[in-house]
C-alpha atoms as a PDB file:
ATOM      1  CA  UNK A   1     168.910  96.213 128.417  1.00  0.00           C
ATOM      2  CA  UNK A   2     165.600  95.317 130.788  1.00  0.00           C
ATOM      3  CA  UNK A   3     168.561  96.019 133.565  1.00  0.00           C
ATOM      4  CA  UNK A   4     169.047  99.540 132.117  1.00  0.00           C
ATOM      5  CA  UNK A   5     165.164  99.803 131.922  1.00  0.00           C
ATOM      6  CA  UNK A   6     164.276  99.288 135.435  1.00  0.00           C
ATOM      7  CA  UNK A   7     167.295 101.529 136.459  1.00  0.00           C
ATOM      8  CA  UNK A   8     165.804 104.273 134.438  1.00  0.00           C
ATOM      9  CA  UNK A   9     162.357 103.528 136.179  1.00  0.00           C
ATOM     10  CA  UNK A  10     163.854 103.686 139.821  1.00  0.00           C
ATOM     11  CA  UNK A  11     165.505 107.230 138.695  1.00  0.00           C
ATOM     12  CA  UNK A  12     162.098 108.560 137.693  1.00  0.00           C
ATOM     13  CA  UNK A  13     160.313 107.094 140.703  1.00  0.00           C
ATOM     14  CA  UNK A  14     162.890 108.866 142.898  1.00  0.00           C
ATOM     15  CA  UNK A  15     162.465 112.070 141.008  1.00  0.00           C
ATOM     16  CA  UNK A  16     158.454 112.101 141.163  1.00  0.00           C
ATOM     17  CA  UNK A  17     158.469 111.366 144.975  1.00  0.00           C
ATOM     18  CA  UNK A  18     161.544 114.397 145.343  1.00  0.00           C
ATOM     19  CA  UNK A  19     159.375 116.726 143.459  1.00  0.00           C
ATOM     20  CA  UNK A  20     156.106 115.639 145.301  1.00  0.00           C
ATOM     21  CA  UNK A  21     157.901 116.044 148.876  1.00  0.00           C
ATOM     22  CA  UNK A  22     159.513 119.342 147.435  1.00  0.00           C
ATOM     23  CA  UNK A  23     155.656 121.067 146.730  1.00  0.00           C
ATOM     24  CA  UNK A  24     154.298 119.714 149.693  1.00  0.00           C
ATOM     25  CA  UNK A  25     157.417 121.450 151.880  1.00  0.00           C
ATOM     26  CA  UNK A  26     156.860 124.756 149.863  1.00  0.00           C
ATOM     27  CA  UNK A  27     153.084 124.459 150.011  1.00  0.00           C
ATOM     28  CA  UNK A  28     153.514 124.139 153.845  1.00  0.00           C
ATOM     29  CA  UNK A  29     155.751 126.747 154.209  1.00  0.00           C
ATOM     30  CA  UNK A  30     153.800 129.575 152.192  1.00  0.00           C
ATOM     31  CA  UNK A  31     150.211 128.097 154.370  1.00  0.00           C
ATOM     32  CA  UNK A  32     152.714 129.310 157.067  1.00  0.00           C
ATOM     33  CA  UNK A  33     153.857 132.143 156.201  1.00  0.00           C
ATOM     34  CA  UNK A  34     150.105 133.149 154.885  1.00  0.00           C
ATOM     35  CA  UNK A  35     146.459 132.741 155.701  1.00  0.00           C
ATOM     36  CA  UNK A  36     145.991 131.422 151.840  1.00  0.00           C
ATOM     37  CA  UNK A  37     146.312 128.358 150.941  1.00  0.00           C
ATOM     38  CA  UNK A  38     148.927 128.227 147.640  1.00  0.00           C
ATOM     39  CA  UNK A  39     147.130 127.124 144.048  1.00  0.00           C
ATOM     40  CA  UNK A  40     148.543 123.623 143.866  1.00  0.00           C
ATOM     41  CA  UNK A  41     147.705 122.701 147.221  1.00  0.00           C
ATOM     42  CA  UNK A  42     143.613 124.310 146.470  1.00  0.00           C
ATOM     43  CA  UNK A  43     143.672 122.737 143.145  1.00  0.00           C
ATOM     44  CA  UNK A  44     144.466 119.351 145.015  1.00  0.00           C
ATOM     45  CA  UNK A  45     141.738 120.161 147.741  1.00  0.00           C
ATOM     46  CA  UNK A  46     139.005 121.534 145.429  1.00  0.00           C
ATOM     47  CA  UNK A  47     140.301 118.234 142.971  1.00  0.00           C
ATOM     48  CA  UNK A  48     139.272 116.017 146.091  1.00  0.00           C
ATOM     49  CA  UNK A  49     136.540 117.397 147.337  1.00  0.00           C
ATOM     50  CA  UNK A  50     134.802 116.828 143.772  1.00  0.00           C
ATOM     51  CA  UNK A  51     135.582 113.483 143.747  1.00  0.00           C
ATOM     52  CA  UNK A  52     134.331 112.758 147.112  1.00  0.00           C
ATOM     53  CA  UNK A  53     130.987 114.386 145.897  1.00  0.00           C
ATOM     54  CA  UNK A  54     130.628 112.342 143.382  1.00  0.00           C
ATOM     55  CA  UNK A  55     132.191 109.166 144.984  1.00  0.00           C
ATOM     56  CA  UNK A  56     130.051 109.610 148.175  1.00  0.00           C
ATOM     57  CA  UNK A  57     126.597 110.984 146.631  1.00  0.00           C
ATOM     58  CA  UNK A  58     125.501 107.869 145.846  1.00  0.00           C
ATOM     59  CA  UNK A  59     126.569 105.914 148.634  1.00  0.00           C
ATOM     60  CA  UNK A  60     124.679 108.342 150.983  1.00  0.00           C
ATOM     61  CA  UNK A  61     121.985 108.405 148.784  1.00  0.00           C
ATOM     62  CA  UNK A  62     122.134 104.080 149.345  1.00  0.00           C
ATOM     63  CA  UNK A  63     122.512 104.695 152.848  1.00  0.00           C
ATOM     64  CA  UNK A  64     119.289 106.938 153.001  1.00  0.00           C
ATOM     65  CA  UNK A  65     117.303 104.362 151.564  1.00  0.00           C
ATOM     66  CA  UNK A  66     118.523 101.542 153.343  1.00  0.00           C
ATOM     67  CA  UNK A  67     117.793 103.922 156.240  1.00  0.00           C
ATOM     68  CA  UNK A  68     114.413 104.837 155.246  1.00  0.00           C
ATOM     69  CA  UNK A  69     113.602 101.276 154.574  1.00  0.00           C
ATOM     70  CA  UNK A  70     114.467 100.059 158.196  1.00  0.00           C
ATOM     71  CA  UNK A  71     112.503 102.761 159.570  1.00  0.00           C
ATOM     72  CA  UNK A  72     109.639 101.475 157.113  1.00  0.00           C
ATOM     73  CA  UNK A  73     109.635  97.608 158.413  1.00  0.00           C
ATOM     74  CA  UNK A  74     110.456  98.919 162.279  1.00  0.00           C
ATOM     75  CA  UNK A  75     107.402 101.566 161.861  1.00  0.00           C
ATOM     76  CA  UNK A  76     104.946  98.438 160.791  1.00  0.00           C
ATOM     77  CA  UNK A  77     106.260  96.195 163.149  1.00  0.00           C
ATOM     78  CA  UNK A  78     106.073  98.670 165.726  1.00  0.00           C
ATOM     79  CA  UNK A  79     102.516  99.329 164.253  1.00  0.00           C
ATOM     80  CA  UNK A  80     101.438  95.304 164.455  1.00  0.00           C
ATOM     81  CA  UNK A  81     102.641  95.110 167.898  1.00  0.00           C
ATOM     82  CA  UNK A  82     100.556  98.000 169.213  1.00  0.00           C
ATOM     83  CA  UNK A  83      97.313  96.696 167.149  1.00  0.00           C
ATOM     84  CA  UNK A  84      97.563  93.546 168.630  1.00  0.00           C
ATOM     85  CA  UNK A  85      98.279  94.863 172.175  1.00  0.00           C
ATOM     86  CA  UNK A  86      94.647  96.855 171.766  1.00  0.00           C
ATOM     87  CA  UNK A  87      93.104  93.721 170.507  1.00  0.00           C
ATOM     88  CA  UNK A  88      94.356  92.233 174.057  1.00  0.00           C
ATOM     89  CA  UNK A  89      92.685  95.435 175.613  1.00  0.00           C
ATOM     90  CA  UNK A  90      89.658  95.277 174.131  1.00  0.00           C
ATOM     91  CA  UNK A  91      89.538  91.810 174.708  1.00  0.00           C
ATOM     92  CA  UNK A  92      90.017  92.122 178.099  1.00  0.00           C
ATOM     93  CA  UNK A  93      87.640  95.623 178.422  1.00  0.00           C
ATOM     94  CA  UNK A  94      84.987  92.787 177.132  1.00  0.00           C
ATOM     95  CA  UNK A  95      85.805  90.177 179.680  1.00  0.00           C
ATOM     96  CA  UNK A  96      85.639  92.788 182.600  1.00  0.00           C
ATOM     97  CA  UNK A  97      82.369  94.350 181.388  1.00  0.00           C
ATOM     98  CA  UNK A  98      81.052  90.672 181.058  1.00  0.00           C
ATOM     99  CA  UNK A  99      82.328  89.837 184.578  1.00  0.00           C
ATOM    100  CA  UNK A 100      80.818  92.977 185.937  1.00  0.00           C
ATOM    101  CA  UNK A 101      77.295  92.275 184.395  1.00  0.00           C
ATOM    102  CA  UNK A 102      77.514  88.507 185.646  1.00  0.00           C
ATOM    103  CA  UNK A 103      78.355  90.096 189.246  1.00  0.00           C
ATOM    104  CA  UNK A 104      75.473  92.618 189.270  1.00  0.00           C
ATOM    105  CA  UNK A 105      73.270  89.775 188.231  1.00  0.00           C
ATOM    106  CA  UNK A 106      74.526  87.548 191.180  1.00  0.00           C
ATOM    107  CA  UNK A 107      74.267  90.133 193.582  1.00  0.00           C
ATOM    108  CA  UNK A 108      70.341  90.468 192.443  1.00  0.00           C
ATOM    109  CA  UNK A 109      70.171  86.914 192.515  1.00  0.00           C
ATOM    110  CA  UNK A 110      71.074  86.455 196.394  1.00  0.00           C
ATOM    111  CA  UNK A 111      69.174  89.679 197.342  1.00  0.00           C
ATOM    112  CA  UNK A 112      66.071  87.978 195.886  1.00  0.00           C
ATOM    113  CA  UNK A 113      67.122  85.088 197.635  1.00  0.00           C
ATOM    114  CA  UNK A 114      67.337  86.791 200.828  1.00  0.00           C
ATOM    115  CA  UNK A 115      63.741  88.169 200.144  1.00  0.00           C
ATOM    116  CA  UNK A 116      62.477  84.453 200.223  1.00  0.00           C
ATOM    117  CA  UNK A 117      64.926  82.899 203.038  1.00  0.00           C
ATOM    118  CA  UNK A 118      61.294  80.630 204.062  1.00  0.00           C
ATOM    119  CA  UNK A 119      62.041  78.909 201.110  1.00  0.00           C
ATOM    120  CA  UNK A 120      64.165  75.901 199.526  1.00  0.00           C
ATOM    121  CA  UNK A 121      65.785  77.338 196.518  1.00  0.00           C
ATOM    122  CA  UNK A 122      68.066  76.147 193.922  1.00  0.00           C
ATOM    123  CA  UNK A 123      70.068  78.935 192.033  1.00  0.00           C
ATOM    124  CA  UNK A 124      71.208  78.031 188.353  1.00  0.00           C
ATOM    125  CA  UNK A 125      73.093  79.813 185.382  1.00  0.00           C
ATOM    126  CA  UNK A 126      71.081  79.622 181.969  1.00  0.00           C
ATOM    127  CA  UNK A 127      73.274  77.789 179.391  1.00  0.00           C
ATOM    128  CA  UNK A 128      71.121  77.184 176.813  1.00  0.00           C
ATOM    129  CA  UNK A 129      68.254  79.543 175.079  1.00  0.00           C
ATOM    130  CA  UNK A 130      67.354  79.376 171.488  1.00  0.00           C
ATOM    131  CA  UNK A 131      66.921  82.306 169.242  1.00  0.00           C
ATOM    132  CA  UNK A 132      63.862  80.260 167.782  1.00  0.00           C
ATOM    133  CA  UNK A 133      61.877  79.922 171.463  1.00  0.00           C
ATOM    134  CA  UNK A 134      63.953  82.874 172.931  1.00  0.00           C
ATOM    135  CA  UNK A 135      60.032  83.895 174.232  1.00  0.00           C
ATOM    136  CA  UNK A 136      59.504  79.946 175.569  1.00  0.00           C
ATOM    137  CA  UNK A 137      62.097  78.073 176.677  1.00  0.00           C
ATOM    138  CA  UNK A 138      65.220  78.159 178.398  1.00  0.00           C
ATOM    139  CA  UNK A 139      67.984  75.503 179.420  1.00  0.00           C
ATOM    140  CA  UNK A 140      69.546  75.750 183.136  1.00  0.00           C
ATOM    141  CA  UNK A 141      72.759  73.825 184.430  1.00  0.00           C
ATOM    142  CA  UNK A 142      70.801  71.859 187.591  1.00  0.00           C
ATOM    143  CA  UNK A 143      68.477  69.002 187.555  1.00  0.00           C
ATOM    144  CA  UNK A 144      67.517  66.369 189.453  1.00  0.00           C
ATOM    145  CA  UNK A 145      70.849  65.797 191.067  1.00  0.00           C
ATOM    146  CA  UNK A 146      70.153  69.055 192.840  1.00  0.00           C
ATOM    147  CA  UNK A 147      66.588  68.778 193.633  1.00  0.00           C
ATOM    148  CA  UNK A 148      64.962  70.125 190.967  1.00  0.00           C
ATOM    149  CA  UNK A 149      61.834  68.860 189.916  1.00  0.00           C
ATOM    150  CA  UNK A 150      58.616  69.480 186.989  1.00  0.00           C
ATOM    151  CA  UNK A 151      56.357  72.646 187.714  1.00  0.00           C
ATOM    152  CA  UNK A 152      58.604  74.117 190.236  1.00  0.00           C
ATOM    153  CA  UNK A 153      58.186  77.733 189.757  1.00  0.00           C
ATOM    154  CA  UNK A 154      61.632  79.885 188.603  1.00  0.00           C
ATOM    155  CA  UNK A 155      62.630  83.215 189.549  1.00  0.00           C
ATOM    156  CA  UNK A 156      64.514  85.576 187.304  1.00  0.00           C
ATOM    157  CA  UNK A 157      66.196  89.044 189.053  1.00  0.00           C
ATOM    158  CA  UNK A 158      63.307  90.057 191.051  1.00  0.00           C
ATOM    159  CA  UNK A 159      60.264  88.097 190.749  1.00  0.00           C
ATOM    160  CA  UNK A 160      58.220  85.181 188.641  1.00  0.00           C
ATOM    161  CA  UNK A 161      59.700  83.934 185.545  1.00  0.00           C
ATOM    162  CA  UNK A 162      58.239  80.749 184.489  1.00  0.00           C
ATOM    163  CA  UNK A 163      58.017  77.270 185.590  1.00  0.00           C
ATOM    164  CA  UNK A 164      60.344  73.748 184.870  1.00  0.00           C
ATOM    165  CA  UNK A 165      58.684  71.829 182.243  1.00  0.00           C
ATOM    166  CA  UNK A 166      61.718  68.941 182.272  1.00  0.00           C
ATOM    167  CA  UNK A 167      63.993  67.817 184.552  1.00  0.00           C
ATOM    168  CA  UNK A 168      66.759  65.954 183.722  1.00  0.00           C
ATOM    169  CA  UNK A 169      69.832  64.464 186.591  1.00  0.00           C
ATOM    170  CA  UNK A 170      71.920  67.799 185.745  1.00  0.00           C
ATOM    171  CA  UNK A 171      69.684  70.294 183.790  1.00  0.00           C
ATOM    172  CA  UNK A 172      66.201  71.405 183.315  1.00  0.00           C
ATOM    173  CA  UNK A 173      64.049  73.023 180.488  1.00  0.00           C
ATOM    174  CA  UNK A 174      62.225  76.138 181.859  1.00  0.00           C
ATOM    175  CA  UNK A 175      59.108  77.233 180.266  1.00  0.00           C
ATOM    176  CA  UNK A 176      58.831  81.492 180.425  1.00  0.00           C
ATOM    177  CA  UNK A 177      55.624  83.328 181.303  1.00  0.00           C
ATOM    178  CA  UNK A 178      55.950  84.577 177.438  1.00  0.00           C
ATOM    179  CA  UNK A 179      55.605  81.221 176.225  1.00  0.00           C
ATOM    180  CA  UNK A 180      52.881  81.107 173.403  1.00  0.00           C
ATOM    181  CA  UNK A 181      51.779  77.831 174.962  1.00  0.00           C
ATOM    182  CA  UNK A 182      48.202  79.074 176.404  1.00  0.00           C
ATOM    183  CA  UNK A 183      48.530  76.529 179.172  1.00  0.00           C
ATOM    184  CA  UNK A 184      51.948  77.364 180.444  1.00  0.00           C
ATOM    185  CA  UNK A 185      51.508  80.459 181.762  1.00  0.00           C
ATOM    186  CA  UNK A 186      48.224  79.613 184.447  1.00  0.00           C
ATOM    187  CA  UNK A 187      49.428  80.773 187.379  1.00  0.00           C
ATOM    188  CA  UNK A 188      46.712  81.497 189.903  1.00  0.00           C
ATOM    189  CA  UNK A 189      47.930  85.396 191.593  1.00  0.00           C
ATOM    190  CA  UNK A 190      46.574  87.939 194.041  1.00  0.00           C
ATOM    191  CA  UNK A 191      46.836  91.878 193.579  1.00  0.00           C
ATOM    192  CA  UNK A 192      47.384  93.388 197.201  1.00  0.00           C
ATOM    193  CA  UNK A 193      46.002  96.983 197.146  1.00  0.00           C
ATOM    194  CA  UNK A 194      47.039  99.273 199.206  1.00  0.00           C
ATOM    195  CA  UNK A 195      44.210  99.678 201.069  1.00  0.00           C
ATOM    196  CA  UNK A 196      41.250  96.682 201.523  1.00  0.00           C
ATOM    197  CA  UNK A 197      41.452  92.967 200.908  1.00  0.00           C
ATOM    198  CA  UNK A 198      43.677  91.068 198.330  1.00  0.00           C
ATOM    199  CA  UNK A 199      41.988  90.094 195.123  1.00  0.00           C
ATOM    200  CA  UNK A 200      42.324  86.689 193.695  1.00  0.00           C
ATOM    201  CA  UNK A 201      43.012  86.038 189.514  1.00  0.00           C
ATOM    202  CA  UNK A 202      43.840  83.842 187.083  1.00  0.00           C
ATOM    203  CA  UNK A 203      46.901  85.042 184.938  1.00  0.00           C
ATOM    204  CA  UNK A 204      46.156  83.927 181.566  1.00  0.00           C
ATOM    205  CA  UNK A 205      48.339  84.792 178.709  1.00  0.00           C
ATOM    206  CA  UNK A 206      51.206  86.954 177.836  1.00  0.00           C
ATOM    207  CA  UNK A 207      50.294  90.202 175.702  1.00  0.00           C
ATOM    208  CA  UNK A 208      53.459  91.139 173.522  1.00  0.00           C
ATOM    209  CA  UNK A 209      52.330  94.597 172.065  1.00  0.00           C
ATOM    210  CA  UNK A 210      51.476  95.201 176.171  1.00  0.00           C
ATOM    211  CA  UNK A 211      54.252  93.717 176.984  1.00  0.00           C
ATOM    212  CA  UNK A 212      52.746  92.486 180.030  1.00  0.00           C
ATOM    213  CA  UNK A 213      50.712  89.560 181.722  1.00  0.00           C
ATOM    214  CA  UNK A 214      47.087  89.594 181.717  1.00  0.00           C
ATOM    215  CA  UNK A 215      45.162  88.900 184.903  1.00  0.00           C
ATOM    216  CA  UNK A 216      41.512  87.657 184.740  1.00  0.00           C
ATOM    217  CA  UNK A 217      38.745  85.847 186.326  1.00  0.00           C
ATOM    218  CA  UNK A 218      38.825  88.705 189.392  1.00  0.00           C
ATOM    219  CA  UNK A 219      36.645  87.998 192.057  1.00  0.00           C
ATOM    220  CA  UNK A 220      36.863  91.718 192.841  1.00  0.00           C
ATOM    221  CA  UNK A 221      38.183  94.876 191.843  1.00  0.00           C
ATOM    222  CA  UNK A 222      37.378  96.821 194.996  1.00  0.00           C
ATOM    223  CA  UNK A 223      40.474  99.178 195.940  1.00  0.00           C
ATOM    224  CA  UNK A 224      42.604  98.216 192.451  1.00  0.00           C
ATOM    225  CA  UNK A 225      45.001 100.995 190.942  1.00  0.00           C
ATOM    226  CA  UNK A 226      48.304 101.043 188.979  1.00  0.00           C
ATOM    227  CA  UNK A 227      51.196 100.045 190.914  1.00  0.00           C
ATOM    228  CA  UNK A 228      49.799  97.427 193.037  1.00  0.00           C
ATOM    229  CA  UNK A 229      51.893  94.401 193.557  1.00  0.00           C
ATOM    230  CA  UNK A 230      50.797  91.187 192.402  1.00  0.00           C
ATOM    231  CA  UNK A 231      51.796  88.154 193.597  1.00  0.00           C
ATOM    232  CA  UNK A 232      51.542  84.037 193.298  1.00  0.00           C
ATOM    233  CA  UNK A 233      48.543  83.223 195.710  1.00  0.00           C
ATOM    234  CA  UNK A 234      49.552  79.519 196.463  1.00  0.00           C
ATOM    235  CA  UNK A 235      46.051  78.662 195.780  1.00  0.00           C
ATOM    236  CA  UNK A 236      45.815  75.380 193.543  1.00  0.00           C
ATOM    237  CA  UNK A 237      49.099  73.863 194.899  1.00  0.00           C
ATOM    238  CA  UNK A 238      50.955  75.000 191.553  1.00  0.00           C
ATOM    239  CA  UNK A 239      53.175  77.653 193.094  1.00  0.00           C
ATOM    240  CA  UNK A 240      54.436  78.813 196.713  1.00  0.00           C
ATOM    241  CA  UNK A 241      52.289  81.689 198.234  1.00  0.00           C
ATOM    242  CA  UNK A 242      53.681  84.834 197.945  1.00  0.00           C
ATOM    243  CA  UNK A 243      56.524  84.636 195.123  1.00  0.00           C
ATOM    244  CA  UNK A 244      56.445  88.462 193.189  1.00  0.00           C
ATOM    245  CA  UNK A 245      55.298  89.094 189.840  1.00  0.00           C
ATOM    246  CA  UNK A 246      55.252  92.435 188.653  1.00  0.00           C
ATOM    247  CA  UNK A 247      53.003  95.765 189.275  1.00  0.00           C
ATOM    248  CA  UNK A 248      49.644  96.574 187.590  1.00  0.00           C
ATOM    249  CA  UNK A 249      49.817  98.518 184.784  1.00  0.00           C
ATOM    250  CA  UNK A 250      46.201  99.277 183.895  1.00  0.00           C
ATOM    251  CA  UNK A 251      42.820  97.893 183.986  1.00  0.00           C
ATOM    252  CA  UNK A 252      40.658  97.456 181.636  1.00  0.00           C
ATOM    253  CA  UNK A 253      37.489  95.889 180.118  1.00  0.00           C
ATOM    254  CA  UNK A 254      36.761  92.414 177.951  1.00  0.00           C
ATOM    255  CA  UNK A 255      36.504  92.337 174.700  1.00  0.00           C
ATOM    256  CA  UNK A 256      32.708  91.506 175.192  1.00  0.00           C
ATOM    257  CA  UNK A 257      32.852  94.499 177.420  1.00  0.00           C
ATOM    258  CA  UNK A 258      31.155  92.272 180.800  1.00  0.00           C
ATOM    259  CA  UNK A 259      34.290  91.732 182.621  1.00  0.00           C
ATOM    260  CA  UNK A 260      37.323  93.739 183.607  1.00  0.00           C
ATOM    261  CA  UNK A 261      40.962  92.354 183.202  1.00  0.00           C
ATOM    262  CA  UNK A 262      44.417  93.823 184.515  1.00  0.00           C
ATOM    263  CA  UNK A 263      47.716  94.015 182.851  1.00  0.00           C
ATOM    264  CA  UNK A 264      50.420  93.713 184.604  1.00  0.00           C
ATOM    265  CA  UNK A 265      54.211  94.767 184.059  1.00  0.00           C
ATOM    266  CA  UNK A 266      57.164  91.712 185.022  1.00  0.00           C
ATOM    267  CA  UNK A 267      58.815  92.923 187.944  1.00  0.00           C
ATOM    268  CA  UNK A 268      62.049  90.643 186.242  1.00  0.00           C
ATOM    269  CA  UNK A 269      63.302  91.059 182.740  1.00  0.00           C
ATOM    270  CA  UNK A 270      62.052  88.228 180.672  1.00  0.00           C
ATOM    271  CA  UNK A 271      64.989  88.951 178.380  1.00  0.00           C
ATOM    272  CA  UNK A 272      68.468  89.525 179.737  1.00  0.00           C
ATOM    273  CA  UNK A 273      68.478  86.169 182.021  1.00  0.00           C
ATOM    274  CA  UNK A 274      71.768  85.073 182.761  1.00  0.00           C
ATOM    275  CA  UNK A 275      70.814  83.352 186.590  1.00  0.00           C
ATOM    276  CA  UNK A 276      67.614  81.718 187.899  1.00  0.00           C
ATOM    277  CA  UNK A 277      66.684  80.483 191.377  1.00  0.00           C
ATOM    278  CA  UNK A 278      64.079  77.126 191.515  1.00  0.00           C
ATOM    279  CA  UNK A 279      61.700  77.427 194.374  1.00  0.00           C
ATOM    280  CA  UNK A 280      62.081  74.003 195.713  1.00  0.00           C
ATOM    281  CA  UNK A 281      59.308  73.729 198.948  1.00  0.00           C
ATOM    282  CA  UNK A 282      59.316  75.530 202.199  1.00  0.00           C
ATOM    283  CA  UNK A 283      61.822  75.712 203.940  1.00  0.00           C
ATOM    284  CA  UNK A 284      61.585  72.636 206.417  1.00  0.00           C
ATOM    285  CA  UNK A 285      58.260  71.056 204.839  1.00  0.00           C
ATOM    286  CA  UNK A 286      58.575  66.863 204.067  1.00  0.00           C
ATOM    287  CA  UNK A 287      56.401  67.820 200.947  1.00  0.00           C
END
């Protein structure tokens, strides 16, 4: 019986596969003979096409996403990489503007130095300078080791900055002209007119709303105008002759009205310090 059964299944098999390779033989020969495609062989094609619709809608619709979201993660990683890379370029923007500024300030630094070739100098880098005494004190990287020694006068940029307080073997503390300490900032000076003799002063304190030194104890005024130079006068053995201060800004009288008393603008900035130069002696003096 079951061999019966599968002899009846082999005869249908055969006859489905005959009939199947019979419609595809006629389909083929009527596409031949005409431009139209016959009805079984569109109804298999339009039968197949809907499936793979349906079948593939979804998996493109997968793909897109899957697409989309590699785009996403390669888009921010792209994105990171970029951000960091201008981090790096304003990082190093910073460090060539810094190294630019600490140039210019060297360069001003040995043309002062060339200004005062008659002297022993030490130049120094500030390291140090508290926000609390930023108008009093600052710290410098040479002491003793390198000559450097209490009431030597400093220079900042151009001219007369202040004066070393203490001097340790491989730093010092510099006291500014600013200082509030009323008996920092003596520095005897002479104002060189233009025309006539120098006149000899007493620079006595630091006027913030002036913003600039103030000069008494004249022993003339003869000849005196804004712009003159002033310089250190030597006189008293505190500071070299000669080292450059600033420029008169104005004259004017006493509070009690019987004496006169200039102001006079820094010729350095007592702010923006990044390099000093110590006045040691004259240059070839035992002293």
């Amino acid at each position: 019986m079951k061999k019966f059964n599968s002899s009846k299944n082999i005869i249908i098999a055969i006859i489905i596969v005959i009939v199947v390779v019979f419609v595809v033989t006629f389909s083929s020969q009527q596409r031949n003979q005409s431009k139209d495609s016959g009805v079984a062989q569109s109804l298999t094609s339009d039968i197949a096409a809907t499936v793979d619709k349906i079948v593939s809608f979804p998996l493109r619709a997968v793909e897109g996403g899957i697409r989309s979201i590699g785009n996403l993660f390669s888009t921010y990683e792209e994105n990171d990489r970029l951000k960091k890379r201008l981090d790096e370029f304003s990082a190093i923007e910073a460090e060539k503007q810094n190294l630019l500024t600490e140039n210019a300030a060297l360069k001003e630094q040995l043309n002062l130095n060339a200004t005062i070739s008659s002297y022993e100098k030490v130049t120094a880098g500030v390291i140090s300078r508290s926000p609390d005494t930023w108008q009093d004190i600052l710290i410098i990287d040479r002491g003793k080791n390198d000559g450097v020694e209490v009431d030597m006068p400093v220079l900042g940029s151009k001219g007369l900055i202040g004066r070393v307080i203490v001097a340790n073997a491989a730093s010092a503390k510099v006291e500014l002209l600013t200082s509030t300490n009323q008996n920092s900032n003596h520095f005897p000076v002479m104002i060189v007119p233009q025309e006539g003799e120098s006149v000899y002063g007493l620079m006595q304190e630091y006027d913030e709303e002036e913003e600039a030194f103030v000069i008494t104890q004249l022993n003339s005024l003869d000849g005196l105008k804004k712009g003159d130079k002033v310089t250190t006068s030597g006189l008293g053995g505190g500071s070299p002759k000669g080292l450059l201060v600033g420029e008169v800004k104005k004259i004017k009288d006493t509070s009690f009205g019987l004496d006169k008393e200039v102001y006079v603008t820094p010729i350095s900035s007592m702010y923006d310090i990044p390099f000093v130069t110590v006045v040691k002696r004259l240059a070839g003096s035992d002293e």
